[in-house]
PDB file of N, CA and C in Angstrom:
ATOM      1  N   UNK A   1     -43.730  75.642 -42.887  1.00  0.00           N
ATOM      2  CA  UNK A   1     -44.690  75.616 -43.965  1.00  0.00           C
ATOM      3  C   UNK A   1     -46.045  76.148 -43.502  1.00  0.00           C
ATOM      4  N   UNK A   2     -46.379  75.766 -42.248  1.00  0.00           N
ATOM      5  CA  UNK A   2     -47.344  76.044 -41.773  1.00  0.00           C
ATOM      6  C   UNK A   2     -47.635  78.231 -41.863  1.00  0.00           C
ATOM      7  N   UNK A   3     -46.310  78.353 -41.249  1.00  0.00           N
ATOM      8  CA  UNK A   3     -46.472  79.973 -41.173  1.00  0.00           C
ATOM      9  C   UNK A   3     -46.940  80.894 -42.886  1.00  0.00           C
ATOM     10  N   UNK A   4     -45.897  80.299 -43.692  1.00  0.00           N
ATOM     11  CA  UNK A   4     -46.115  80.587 -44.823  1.00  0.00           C
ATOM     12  C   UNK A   4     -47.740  80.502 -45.056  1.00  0.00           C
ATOM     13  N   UNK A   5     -48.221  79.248 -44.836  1.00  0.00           N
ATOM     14  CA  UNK A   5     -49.760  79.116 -45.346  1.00  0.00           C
ATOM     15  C   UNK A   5     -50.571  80.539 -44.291  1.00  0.00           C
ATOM     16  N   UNK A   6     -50.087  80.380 -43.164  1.00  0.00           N
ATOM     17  CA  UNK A   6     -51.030  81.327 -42.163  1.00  0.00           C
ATOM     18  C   UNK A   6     -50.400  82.891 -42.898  1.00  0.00           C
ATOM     19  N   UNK A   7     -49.533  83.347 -43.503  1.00  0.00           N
ATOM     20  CA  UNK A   7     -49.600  84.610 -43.908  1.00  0.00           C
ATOM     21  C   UNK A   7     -50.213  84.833 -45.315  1.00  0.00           C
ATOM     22  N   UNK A   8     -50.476  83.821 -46.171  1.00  0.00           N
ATOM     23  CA  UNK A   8     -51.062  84.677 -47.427  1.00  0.00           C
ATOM     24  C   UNK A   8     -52.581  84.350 -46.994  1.00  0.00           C
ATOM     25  N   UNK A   9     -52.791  83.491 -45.759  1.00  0.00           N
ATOM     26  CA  UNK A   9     -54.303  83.361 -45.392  1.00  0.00           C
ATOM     27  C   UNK A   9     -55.221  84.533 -44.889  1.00  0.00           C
ATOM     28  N   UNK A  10     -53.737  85.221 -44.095  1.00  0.00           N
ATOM     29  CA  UNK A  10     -54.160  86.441 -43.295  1.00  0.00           C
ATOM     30  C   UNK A  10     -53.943  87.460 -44.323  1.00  0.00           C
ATOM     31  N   UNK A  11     -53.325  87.893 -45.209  1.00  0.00           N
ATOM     32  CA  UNK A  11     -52.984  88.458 -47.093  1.00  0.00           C
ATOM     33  C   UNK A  11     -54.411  88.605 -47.002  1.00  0.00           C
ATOM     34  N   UNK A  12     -54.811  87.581 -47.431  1.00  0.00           N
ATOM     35  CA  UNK A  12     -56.286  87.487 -48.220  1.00  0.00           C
ATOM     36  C   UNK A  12     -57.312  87.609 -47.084  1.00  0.00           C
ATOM     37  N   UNK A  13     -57.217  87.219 -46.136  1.00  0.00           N
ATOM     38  CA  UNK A  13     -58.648  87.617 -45.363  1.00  0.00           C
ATOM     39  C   UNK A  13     -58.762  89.364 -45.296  1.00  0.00           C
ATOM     40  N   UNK A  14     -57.109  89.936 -44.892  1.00  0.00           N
ATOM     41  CA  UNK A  14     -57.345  91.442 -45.171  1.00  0.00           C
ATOM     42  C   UNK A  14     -57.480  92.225 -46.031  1.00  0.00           C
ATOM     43  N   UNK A  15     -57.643  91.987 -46.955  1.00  0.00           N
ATOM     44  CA  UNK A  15     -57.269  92.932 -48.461  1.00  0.00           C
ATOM     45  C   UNK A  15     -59.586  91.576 -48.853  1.00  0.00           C
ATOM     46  N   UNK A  16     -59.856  90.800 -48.698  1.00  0.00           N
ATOM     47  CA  UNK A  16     -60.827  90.630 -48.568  1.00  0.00           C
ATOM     48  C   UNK A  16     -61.824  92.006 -47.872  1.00  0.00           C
ATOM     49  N   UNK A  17     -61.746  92.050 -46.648  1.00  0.00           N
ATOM     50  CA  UNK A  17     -61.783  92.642 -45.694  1.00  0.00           C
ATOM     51  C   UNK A  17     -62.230  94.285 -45.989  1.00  0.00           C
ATOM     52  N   UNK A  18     -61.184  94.621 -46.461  1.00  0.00           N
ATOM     53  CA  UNK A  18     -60.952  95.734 -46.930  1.00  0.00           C
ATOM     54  C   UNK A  18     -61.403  96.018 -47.915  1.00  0.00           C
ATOM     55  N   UNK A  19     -61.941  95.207 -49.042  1.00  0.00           N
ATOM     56  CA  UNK A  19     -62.583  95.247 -50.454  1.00  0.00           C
ATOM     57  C   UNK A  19     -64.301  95.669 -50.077  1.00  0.00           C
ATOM     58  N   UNK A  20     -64.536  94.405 -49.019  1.00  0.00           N
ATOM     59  CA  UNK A  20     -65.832  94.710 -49.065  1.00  0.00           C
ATOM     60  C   UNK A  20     -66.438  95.833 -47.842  1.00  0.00           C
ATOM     61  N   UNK A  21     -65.189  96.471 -47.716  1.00  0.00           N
ATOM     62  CA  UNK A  21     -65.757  97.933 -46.715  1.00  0.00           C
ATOM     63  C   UNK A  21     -65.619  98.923 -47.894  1.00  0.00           C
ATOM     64  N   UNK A  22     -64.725  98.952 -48.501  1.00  0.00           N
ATOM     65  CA  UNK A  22     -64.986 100.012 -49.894  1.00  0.00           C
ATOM     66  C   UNK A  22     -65.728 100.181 -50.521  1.00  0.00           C
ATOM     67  N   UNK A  23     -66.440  98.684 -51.150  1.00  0.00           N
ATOM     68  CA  UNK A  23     -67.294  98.603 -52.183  1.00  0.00           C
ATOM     69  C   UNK A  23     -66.305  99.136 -53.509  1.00  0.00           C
ATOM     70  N   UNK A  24     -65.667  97.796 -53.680  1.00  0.00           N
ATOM     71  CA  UNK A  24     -64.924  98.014 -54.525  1.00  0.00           C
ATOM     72  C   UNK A  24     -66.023  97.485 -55.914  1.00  0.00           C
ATOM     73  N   UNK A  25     -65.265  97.891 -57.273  1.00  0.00           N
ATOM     74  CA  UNK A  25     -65.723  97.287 -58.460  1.00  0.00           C
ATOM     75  C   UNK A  25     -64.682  96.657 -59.432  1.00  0.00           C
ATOM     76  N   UNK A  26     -64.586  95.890 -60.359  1.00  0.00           N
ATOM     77  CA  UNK A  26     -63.588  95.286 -60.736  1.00  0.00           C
ATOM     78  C   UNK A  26     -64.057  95.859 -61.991  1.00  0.00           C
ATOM     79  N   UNK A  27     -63.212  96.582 -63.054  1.00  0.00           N
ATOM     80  CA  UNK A  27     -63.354  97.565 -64.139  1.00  0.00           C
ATOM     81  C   UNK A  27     -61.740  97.162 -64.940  1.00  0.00           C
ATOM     82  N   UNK A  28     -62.142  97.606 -66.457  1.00  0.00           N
ATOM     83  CA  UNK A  28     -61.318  97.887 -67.260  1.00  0.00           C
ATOM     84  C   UNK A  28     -60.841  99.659 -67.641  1.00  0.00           C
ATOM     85  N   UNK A  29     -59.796  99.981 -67.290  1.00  0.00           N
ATOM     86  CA  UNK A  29     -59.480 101.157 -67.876  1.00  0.00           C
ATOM     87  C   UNK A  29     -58.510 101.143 -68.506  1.00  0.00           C
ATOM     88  N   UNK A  30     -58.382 101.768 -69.747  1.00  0.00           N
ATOM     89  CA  UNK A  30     -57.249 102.229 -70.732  1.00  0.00           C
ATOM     90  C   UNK A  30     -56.655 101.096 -71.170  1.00  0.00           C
ATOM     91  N   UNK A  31     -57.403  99.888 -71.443  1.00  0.00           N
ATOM     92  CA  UNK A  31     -56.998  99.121 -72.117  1.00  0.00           C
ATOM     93  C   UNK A  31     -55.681  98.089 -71.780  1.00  0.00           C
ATOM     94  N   UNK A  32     -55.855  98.489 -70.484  1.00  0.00           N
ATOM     95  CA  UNK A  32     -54.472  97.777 -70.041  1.00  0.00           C
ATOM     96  C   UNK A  32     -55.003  96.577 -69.264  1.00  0.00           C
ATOM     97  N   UNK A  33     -54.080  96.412 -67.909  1.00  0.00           N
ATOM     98  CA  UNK A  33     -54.894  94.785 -66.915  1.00  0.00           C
ATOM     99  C   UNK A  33     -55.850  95.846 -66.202  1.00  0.00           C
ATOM    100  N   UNK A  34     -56.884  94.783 -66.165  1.00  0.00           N
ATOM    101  CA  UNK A  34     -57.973  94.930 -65.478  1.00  0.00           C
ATOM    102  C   UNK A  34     -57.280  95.246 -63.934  1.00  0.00           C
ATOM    103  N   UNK A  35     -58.525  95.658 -62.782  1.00  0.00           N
ATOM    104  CA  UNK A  35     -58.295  95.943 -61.897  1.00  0.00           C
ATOM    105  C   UNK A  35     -59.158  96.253 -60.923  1.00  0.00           C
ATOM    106  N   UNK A  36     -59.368  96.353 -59.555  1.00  0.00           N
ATOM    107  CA  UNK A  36     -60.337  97.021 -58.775  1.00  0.00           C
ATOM    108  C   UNK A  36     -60.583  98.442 -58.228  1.00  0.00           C
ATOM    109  N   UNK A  37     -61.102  98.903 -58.558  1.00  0.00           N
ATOM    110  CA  UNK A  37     -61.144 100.253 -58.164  1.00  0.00           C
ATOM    111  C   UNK A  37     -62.444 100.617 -57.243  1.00  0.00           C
ATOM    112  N   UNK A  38     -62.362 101.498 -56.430  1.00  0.00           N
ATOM    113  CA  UNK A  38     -63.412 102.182 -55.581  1.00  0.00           C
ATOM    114  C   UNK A  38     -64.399 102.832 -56.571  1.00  0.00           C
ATOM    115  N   UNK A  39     -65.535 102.502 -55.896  1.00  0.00           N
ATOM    116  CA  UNK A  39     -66.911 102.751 -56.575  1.00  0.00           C
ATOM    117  C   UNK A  39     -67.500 104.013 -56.133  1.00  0.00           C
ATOM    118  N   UNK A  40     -67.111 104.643 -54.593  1.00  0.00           N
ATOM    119  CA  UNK A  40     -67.610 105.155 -54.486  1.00  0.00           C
ATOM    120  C   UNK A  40     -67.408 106.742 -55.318  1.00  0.00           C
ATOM    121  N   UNK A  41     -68.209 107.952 -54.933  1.00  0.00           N
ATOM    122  CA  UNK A  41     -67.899 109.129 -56.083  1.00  0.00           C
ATOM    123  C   UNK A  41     -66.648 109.843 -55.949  1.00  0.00           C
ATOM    124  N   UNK A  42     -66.538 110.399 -54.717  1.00  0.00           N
ATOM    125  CA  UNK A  42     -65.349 110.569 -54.250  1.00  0.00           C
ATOM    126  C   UNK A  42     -64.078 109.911 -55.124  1.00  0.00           C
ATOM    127  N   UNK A  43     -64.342 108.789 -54.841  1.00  0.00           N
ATOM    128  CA  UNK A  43     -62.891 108.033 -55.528  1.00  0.00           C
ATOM    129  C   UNK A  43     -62.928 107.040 -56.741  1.00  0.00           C
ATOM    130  N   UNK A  44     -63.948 107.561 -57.583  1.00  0.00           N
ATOM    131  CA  UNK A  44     -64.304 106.486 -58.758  1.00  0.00           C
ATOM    132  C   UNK A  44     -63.039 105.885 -59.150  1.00  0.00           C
ATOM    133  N   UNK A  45     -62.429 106.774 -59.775  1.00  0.00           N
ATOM    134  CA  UNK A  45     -60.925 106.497 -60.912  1.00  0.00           C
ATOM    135  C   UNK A  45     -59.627 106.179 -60.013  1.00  0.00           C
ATOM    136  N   UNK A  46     -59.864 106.361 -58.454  1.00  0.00           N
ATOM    137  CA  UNK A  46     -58.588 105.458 -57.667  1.00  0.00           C
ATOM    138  C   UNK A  46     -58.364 103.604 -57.672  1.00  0.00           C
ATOM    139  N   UNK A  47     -57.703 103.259 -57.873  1.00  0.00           N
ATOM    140  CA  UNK A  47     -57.347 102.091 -57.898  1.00  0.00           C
ATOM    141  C   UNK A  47     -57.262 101.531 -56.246  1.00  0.00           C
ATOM    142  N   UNK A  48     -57.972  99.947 -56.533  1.00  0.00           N
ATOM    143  CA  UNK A  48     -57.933  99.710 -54.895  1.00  0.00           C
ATOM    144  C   UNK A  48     -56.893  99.132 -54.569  1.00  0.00           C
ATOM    145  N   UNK A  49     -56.202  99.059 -52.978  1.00  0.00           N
ATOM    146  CA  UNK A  49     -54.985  98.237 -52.723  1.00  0.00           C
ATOM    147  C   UNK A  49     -53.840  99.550 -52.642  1.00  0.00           C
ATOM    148  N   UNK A  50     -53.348  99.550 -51.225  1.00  0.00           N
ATOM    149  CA  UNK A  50     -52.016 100.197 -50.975  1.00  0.00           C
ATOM    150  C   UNK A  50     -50.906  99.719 -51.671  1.00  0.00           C
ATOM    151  N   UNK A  51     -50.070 100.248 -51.874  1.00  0.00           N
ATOM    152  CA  UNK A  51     -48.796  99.128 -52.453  1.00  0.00           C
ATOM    153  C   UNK A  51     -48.489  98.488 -51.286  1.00  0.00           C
ATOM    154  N   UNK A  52     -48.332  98.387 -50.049  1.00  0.00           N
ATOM    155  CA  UNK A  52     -47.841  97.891 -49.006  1.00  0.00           C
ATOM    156  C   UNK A  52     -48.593  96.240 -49.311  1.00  0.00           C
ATOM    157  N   UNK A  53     -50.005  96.729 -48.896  1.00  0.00           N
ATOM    158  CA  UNK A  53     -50.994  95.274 -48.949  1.00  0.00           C
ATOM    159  C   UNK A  53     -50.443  94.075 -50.303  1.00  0.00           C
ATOM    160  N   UNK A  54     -50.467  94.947 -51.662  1.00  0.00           N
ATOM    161  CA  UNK A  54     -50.215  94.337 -52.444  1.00  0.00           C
ATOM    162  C   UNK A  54     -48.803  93.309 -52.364  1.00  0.00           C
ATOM    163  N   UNK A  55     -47.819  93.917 -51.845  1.00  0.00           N
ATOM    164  CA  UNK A  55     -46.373  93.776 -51.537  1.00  0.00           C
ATOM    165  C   UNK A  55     -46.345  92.237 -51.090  1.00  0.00           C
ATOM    166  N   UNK A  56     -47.508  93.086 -49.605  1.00  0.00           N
ATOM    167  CA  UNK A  56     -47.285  91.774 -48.999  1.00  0.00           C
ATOM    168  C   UNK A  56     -48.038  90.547 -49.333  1.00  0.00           C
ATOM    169  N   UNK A  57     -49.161  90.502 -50.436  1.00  0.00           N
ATOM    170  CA  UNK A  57     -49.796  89.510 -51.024  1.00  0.00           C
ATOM    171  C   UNK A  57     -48.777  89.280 -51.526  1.00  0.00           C
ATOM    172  N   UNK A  58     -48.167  89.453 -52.627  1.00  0.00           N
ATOM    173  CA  UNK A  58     -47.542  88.982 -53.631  1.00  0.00           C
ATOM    174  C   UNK A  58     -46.398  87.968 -52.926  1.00  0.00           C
ATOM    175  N   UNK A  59     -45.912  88.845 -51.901  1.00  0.00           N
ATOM    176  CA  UNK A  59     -44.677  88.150 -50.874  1.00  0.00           C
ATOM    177  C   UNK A  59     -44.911  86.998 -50.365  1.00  0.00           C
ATOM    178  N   UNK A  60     -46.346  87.241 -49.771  1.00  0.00           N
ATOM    179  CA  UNK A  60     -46.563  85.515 -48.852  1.00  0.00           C
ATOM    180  C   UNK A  60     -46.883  84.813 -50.104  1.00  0.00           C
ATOM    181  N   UNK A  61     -47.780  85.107 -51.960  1.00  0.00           N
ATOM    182  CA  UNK A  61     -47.628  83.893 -52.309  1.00  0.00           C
ATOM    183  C   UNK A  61     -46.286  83.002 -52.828  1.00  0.00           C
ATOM    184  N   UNK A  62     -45.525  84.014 -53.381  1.00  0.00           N
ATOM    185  CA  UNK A  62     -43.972  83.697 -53.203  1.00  0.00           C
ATOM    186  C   UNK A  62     -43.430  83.044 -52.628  1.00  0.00           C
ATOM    187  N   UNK A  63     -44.095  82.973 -50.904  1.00  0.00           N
ATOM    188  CA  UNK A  63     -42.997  82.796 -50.408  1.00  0.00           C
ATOM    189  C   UNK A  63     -43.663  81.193 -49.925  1.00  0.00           C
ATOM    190  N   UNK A  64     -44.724  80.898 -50.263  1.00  0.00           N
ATOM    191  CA  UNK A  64     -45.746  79.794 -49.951  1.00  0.00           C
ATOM    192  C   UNK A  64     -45.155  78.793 -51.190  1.00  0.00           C
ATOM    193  N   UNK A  65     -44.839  79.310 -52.471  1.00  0.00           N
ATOM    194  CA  UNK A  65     -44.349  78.890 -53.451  1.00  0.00           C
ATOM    195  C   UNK A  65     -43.194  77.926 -53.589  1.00  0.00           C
ATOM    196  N   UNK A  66     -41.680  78.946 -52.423  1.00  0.00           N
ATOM    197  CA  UNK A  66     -40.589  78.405 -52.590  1.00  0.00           C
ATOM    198  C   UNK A  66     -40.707  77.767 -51.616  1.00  0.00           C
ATOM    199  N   UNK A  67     -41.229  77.694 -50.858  1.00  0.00           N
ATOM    200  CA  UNK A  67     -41.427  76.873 -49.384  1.00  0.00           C
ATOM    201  C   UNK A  67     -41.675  75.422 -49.603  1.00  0.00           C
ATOM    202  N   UNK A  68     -42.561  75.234 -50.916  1.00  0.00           N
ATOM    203  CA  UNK A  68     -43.272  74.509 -50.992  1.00  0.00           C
ATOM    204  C   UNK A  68     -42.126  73.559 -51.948  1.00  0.00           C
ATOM    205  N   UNK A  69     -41.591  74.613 -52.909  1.00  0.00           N
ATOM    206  CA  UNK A  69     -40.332  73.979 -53.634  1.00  0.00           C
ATOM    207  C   UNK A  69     -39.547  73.421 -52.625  1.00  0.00           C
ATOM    208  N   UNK A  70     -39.214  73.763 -51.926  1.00  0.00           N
ATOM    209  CA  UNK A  70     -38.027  73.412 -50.777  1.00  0.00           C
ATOM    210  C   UNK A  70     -38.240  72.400 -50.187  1.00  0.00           C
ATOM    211  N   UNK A  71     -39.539  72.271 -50.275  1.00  0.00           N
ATOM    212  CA  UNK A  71     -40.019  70.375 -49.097  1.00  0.00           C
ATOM    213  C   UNK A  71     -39.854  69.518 -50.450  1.00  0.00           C
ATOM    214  N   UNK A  72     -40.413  69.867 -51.578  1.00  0.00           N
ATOM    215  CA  UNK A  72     -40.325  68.557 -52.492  1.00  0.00           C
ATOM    216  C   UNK A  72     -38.579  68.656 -53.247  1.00  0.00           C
ATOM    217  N   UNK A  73     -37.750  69.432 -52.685  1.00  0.00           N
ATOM    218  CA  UNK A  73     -36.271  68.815 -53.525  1.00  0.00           C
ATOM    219  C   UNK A  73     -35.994  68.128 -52.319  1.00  0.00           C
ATOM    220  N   UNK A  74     -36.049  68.658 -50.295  1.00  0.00           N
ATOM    221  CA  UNK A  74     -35.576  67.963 -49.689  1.00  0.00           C
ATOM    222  C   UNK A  74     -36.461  66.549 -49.541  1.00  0.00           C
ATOM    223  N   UNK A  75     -37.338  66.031 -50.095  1.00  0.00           N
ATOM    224  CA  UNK A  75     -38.058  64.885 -50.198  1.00  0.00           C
ATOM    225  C   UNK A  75     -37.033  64.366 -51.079  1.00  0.00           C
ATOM    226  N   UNK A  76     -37.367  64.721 -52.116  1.00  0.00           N
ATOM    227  CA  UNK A  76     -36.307  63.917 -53.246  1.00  0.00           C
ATOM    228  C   UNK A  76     -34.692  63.519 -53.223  1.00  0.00           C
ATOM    229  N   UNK A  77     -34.191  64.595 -52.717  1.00  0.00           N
ATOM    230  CA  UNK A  77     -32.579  64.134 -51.873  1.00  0.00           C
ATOM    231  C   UNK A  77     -33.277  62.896 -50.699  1.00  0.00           C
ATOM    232  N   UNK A  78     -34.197  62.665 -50.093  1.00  0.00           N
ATOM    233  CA  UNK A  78     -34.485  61.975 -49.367  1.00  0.00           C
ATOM    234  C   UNK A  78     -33.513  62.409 -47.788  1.00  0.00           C
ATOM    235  N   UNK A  79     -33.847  63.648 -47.336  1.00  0.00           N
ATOM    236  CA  UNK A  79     -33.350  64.218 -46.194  1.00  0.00           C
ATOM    237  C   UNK A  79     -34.450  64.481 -45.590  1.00  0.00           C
ATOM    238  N   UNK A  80     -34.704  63.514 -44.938  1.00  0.00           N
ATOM    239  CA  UNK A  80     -36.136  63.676 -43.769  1.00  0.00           C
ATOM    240  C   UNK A  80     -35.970  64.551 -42.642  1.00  0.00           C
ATOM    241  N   UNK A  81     -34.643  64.694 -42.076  1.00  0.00           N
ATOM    242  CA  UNK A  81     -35.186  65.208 -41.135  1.00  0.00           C
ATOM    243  C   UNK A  81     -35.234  66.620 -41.371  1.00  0.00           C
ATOM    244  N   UNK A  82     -35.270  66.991 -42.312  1.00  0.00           N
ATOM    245  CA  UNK A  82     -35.325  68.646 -42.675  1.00  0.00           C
ATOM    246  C   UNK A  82     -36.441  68.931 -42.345  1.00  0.00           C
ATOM    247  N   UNK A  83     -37.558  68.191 -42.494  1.00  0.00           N
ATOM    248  CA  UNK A  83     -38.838  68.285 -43.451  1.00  0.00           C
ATOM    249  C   UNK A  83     -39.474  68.619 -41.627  1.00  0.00           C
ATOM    250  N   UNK A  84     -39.464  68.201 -40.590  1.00  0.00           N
ATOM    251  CA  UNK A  84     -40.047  69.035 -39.811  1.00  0.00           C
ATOM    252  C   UNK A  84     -39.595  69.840 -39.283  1.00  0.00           C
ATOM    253  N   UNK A  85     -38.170  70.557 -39.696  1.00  0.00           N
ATOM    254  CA  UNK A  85     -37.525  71.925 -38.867  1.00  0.00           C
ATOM    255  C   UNK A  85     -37.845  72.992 -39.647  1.00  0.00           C
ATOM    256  N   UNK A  86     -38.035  72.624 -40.955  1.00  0.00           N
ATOM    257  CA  UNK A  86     -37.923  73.887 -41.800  1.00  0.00           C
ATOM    258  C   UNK A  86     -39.789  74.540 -42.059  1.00  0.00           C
TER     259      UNK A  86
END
């Protein structure tokens, strides 16, 4: 459980990280979901975030999610000793 928490921590400290070396802006275009995009001129209308980064946000919160499901059914079966291997 612990690892799970340390990867969407490290998720977000980098894609943090990375926002505020861009100088990103958070904008509406075309009426769709909002989003962040680069401010600077060069790259006004690019959208910020590799798909990779995104991937892997989305993955560690997922995966922080079922992890988290997984301690409270093995609580409830009442199978303790799972609860510090897993």
């Amino acid at each position: 459980m612990l690892m799970s928490l340390a990867t969407l921590l490290i998720c977000i400290t980098e894609l943090v990280y990375q926002a505020l070396k861009a100088r990103i802006a958070w904008k509406w275009r075309r009426k769709i979901i909002p989003w962040f995009y680069y401010s600077s001129l060069g790259n006004r209308h690019r959208p910020f975030g590799p798909v990779t980064d995104i991937t892997g946000l989305l993955s560690a919160i997922f995966q922080r999610i079922l992890k988290r499901a997984w301690h409270i059914i093995l609580e409830r079966l009442g199978i303790e000793g799972w609860l510090e291997d897993v």
